[in-house]
C-alpha atoms as a PDB file:
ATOM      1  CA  UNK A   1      13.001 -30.776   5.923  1.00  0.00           C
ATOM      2  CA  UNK A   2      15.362 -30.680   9.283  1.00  0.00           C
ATOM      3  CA  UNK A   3      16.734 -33.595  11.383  1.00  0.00           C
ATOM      4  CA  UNK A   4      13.301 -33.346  13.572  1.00  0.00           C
ATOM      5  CA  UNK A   5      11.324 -34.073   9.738  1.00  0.00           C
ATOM      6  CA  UNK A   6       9.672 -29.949  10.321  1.00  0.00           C
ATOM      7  CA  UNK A   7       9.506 -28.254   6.795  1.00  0.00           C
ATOM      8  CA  UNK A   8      11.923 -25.005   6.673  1.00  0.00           C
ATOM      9  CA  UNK A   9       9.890 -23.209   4.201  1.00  0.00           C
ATOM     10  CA  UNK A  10       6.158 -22.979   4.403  1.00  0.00           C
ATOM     11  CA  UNK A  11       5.305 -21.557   1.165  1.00  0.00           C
ATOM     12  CA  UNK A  12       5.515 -18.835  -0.750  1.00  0.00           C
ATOM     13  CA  UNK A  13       4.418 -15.657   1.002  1.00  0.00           C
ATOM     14  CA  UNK A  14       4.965 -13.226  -1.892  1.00  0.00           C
ATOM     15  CA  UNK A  15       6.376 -12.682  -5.524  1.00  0.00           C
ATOM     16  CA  UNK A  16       7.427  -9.021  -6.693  1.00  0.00           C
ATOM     17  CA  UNK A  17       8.107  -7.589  -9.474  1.00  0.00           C
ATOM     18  CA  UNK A  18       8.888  -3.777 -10.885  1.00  0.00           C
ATOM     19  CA  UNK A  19       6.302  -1.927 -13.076  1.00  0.00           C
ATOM     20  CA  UNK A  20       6.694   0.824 -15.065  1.00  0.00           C
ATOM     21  CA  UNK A  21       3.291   2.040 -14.768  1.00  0.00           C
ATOM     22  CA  UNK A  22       1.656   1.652 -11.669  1.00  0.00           C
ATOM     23  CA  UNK A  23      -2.091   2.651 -12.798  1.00  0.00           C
ATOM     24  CA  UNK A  24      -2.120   0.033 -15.445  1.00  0.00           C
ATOM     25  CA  UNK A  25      -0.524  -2.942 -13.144  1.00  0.00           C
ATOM     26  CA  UNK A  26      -2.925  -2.200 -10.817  1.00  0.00           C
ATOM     27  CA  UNK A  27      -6.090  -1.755 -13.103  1.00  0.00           C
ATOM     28  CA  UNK A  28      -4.631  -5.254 -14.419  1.00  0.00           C
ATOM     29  CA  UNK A  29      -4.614  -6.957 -11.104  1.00  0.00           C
ATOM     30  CA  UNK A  30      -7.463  -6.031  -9.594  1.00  0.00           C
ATOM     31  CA  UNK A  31      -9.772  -6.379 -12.671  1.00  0.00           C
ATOM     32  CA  UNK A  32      -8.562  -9.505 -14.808  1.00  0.00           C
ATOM     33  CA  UNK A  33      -7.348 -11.478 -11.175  1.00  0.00           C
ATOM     34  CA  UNK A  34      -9.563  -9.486  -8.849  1.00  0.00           C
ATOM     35  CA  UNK A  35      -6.787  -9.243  -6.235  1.00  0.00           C
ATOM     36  CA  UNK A  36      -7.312  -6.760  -3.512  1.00  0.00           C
ATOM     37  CA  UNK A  37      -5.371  -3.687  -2.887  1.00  0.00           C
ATOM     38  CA  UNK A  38      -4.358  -4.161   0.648  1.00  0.00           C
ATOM     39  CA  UNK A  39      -1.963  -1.558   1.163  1.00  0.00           C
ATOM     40  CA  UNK A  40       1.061   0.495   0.333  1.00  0.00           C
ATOM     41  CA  UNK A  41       4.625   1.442   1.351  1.00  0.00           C
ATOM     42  CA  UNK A  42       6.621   4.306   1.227  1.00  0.00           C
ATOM     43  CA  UNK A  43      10.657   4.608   1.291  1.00  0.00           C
ATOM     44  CA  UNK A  44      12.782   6.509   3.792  1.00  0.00           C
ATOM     45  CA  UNK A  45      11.742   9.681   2.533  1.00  0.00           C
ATOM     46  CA  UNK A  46       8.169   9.502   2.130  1.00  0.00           C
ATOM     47  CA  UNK A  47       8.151   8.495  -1.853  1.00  0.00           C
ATOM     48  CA  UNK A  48       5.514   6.117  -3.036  1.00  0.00           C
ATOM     49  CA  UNK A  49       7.749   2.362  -2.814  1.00  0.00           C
ATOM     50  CA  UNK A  50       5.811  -0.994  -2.868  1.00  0.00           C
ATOM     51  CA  UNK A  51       1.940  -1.461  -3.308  1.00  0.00           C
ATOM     52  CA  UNK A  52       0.588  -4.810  -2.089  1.00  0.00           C
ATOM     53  CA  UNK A  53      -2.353  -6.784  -3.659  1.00  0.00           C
ATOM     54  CA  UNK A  54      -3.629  -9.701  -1.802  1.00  0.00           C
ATOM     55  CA  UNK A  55      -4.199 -12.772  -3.598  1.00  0.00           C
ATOM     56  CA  UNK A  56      -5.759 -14.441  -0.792  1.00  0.00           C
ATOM     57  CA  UNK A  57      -4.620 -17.765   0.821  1.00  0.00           C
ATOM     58  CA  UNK A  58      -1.940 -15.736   2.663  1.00  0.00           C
ATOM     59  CA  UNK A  59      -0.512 -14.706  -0.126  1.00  0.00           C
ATOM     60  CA  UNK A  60       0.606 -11.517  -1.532  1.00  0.00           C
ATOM     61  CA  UNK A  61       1.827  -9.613  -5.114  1.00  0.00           C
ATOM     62  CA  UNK A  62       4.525  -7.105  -4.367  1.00  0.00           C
ATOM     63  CA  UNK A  63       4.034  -3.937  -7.136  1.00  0.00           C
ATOM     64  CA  UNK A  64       7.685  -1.751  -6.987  1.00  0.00           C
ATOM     65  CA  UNK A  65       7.267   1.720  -8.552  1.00  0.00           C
ATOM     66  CA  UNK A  66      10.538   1.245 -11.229  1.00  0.00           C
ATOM     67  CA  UNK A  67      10.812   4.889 -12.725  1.00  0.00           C
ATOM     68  CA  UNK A  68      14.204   5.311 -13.491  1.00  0.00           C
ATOM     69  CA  UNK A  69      14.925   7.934 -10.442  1.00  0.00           C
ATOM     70  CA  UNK A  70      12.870   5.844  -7.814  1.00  0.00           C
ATOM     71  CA  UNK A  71      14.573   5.139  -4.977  1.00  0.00           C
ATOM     72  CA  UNK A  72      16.339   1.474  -5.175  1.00  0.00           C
ATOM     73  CA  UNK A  73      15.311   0.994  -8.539  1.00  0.00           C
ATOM     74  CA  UNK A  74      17.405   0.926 -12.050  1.00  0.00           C
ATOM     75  CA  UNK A  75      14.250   1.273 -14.244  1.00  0.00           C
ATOM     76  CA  UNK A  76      14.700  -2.461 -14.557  1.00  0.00           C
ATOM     77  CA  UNK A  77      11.006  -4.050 -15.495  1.00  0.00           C
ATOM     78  CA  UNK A  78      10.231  -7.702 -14.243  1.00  0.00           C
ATOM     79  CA  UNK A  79      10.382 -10.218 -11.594  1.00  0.00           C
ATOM     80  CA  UNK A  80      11.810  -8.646  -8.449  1.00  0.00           C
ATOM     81  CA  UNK A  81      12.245 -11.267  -5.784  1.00  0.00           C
ATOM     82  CA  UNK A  82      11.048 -14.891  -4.587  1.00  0.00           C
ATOM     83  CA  UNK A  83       9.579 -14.468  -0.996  1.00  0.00           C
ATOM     84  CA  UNK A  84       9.637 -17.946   0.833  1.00  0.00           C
ATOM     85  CA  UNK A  85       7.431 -18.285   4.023  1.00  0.00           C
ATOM     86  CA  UNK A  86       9.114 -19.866   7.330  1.00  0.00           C
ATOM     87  CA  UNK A  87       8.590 -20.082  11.065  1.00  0.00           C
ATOM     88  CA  UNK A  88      11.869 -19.939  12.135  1.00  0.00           C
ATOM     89  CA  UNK A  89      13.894 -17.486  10.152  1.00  0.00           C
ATOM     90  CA  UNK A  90      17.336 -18.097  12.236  1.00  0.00           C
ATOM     91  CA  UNK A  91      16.993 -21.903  11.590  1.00  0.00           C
ATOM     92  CA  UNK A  92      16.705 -21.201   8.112  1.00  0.00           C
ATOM     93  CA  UNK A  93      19.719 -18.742   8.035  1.00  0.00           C
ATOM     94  CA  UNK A  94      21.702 -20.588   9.656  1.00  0.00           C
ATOM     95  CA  UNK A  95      20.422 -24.245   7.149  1.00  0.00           C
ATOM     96  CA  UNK A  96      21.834 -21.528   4.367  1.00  0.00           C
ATOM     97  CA  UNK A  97      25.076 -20.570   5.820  1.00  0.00           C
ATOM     98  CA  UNK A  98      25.724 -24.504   6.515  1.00  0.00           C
ATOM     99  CA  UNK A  99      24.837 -25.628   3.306  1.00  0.00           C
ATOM    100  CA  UNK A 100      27.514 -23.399   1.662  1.00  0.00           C
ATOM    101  CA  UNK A 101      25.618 -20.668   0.558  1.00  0.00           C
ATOM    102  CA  UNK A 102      25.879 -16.861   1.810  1.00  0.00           C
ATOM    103  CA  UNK A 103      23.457 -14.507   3.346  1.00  0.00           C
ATOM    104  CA  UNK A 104      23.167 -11.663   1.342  1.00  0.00           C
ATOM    105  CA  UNK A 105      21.511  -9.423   4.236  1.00  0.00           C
ATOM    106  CA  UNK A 106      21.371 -11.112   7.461  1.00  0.00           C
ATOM    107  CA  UNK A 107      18.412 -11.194   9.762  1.00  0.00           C
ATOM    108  CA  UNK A 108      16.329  -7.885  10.035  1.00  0.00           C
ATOM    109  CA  UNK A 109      13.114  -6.496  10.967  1.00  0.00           C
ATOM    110  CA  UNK A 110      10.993  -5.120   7.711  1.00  0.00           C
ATOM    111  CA  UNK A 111       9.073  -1.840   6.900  1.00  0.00           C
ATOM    112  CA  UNK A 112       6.285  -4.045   7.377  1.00  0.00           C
ATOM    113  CA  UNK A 113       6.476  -5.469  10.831  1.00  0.00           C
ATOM    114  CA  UNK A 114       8.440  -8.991   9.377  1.00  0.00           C
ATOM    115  CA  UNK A 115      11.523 -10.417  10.002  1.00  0.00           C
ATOM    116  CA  UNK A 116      13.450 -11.396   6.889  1.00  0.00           C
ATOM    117  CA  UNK A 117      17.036 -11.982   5.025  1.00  0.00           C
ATOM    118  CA  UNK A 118      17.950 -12.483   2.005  1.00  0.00           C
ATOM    119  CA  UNK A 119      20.482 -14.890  -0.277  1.00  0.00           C
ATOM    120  CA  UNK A 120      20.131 -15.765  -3.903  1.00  0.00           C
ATOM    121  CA  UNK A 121      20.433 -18.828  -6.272  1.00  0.00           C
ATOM    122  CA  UNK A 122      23.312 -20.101  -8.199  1.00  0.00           C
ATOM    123  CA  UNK A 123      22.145 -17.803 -11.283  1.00  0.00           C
ATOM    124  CA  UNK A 124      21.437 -14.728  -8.933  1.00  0.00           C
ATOM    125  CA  UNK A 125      18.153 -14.590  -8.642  1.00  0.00           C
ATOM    126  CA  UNK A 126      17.264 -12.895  -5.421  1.00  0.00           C
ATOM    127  CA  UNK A 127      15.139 -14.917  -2.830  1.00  0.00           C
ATOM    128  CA  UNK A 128      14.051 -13.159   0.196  1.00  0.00           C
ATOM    129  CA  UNK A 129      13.228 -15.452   3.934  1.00  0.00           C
ATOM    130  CA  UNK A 130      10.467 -14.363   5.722  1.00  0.00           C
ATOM    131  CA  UNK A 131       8.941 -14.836   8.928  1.00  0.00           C
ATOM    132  CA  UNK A 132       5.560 -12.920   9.126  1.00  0.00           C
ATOM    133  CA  UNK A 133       5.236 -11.061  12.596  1.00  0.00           C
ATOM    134  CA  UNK A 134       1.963 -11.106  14.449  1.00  0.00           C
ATOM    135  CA  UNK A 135       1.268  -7.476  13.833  1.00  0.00           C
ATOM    136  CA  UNK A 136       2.624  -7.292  10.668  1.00  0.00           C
ATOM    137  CA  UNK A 137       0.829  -5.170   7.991  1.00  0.00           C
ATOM    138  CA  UNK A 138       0.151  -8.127   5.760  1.00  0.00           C
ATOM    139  CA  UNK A 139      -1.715 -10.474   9.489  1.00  0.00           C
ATOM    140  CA  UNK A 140      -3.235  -7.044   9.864  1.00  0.00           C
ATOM    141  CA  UNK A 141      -5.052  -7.107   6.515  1.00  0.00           C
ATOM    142  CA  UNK A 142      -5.793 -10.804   6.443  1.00  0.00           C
ATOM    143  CA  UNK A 143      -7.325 -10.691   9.897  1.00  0.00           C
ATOM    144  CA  UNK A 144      -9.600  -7.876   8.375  1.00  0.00           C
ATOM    145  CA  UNK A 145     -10.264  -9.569   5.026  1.00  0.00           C
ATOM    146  CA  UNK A 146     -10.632 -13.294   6.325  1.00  0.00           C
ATOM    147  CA  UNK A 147     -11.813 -12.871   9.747  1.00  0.00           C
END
């Protein structure tokens, strides 16, 4: 919490994590946890990049594509990123920056309509800030999903 007692982080908004085959992560998903496919992301060029399932509540899995030529990705198979939900993504920044800690990316507008940054833990795990926009892909699907 702040000095006015307000919570930085909301929850979690989304875990990721890179799959070697997409077909079977997604047949696993959506029939053992019956998450919904909500909808997909493609890099700079056009190549097949993230595909999101909804796990309702708000809450979203992040599925990268990890073949060993895909864009941003090593062929490295496992847990991506933390996503951490906030309202005010410069207060939390800034919390970061004077608690000691760097920014690894600063402030930024997503492929998906969100503002985020990003930092990481004492053993390097990568934990990505997020404040969802109003017409963000992910308020665009729960609005259709949950009324």
């Amino acid at each position: 919490m702040n000095e006015n007692g307000k919570r930085l982080i909301l929850g979690l908004a989304h875990t990721a994590y890179n799959v070697s085959d997409m077909e079977a992560s997604l047949k696993f998903y959506r029939e053992a946890l019956g998450f919904e496919k909500a909808f997909d992301l493609a890099d700079h060029r056009g190549n097949p990049w993230i595909v999101y399932l909804y796990a309702g509540g708000g809450q979203f899995v992040e599925l990268f594509y990890s073949a060993p030529d895909a864009p941003k990705q090593t062929g490295r198979i496992g847990s991506d990123h933390l996503c951490l939900l906030t309202e005010d993504i410069g207060r939390v920044a800034e919390n970061i920056k004077a608690s000691g800690y760097p920014l690894d990316a600063d402030v930024k507008s997503g492929s998906d309509g969100n503002l985020q940054c990003w930092t990481h833990d004492p053993d390097g795990n990568r934990i990505e800030i997020m404040q969802m926009g109003k017409e963000s892909l992910q308020n665009a699907f729960i609005r259709k999903t949950e009324g």
